[in-house]
Protein backbone atom coordinates (compact mmCIF):
# COMPACT_ATOMS: atom_id res chain seq x y z
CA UNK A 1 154.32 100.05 138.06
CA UNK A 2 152.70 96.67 137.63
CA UNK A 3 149.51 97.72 139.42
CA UNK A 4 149.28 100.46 137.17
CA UNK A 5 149.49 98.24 134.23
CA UNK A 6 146.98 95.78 135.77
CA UNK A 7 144.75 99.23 135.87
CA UNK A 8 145.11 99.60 132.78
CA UNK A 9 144.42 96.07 131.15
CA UNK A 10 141.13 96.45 133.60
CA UNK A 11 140.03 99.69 132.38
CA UNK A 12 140.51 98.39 128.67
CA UNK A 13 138.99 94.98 128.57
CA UNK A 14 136.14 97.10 130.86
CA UNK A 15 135.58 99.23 127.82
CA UNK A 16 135.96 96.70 125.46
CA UNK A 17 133.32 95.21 127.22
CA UNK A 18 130.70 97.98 127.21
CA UNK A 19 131.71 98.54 123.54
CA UNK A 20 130.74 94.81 122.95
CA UNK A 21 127.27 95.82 124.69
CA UNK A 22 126.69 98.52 122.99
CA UNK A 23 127.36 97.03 119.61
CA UNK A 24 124.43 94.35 120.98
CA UNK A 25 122.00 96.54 121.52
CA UNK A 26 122.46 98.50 117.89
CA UNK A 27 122.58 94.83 116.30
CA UNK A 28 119.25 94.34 118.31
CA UNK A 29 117.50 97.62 116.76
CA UNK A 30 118.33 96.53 113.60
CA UNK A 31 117.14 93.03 113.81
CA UNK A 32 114.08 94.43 115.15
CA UNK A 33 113.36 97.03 112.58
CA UNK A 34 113.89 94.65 109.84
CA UNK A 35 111.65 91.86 111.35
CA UNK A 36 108.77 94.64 111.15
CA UNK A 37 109.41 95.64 107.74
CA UNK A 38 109.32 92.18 106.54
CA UNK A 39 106.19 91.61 108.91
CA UNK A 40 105.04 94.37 106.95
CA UNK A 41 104.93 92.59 103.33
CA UNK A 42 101.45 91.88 102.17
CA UNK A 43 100.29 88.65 100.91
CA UNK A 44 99.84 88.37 97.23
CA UNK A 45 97.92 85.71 95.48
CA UNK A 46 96.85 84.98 91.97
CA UNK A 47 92.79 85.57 90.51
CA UNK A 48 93.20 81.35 90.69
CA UNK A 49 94.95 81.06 93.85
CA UNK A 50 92.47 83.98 95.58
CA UNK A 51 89.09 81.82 94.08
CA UNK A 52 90.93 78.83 95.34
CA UNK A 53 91.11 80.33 98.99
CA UNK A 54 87.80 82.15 99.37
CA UNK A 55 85.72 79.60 97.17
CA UNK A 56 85.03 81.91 94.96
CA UNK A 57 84.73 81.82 90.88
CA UNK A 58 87.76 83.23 89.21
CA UNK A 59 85.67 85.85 87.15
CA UNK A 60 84.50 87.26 90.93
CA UNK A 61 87.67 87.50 92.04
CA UNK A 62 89.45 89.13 88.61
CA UNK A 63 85.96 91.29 88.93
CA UNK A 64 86.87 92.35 92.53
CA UNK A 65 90.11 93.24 91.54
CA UNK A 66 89.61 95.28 88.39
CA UNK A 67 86.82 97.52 90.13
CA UNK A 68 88.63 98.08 92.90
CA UNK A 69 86.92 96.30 95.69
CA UNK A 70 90.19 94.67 96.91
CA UNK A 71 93.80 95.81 96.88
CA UNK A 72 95.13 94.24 93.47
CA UNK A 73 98.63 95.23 90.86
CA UNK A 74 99.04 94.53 88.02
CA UNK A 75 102.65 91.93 87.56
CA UNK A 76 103.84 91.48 84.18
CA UNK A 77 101.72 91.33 81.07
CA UNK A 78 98.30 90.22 81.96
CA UNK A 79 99.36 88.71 85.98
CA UNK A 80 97.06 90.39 88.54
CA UNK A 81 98.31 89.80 92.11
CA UNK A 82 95.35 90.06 95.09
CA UNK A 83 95.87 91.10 98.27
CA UNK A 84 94.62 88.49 100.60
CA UNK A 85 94.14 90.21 103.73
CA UNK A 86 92.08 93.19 101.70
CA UNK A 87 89.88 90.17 100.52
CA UNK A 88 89.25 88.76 103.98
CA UNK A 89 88.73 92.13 104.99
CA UNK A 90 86.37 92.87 101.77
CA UNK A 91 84.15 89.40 102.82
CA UNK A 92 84.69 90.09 106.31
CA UNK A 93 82.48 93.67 106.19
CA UNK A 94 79.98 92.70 103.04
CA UNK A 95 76.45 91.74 104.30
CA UNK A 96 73.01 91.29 102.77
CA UNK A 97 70.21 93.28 104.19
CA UNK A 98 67.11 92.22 104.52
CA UNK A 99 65.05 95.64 104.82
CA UNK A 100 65.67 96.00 100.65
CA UNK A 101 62.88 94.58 98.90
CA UNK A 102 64.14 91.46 96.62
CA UNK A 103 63.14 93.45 93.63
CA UNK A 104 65.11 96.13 94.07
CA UNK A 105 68.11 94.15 95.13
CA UNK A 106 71.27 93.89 93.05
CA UNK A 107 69.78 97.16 90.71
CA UNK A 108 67.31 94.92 89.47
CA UNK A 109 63.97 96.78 88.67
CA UNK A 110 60.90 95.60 87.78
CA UNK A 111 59.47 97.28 84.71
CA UNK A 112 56.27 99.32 84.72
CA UNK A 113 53.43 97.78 82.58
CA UNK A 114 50.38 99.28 81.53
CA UNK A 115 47.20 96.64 81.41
């Protein structure tokens, strides 16, 4: 009779045991899956703040923003948050060619004169 009940105490704390486990590993998922989704979160920056970083004038960077160029919202009345990684990425792949002509560069034009 006692062995039995020793069985039994065994086979329960043995369960409670692999319960415990198992409870780990779902608390484990779900530490992991929030750690991404916070990972996830974008870095947002003022106009001031994003000239600050990238040495840039604040009217480049509100200009960047309100065509488009970079990742930007709109917070509030008149706040414009920047997305900083879409600006690195926006610096990162601009480049000035050289096989333009420097009149023709930047939409500038020269105008045609008649001597």
């Amino acid at each position: 009779m006692i062995e039995q009940e020793y069985k039994f105490i065994i086979l329960a704390l043995l369960l409670l045991y692999h319960n415990s486990e198992y409870v780990a590993r779902e608390k484990d998922k779900e530490l992991k899956e929030n750690f991404e989704i916070k990972t996830n979160i974008p870095t947002m920056c003022g106009i001031k703040e994003t000239a600050k970083n990238f040495g840039i004038a604040k009217y480049h960077a509100r200009q960047l923003a309100l065509s488009g160029k970079v990742k930007a919202v709109r917070a509030g009345r008149g706040k414009i948050l920047v997305n900083q990684e879409s600006v690195a990425e926006y610096f990162n792949s601009s480049y000035l060619t050289e096989d333009k002509p420097a009149s023709t560069y930047n939409r500038i034009k020269p105008i045609p004169v008649k001597l």
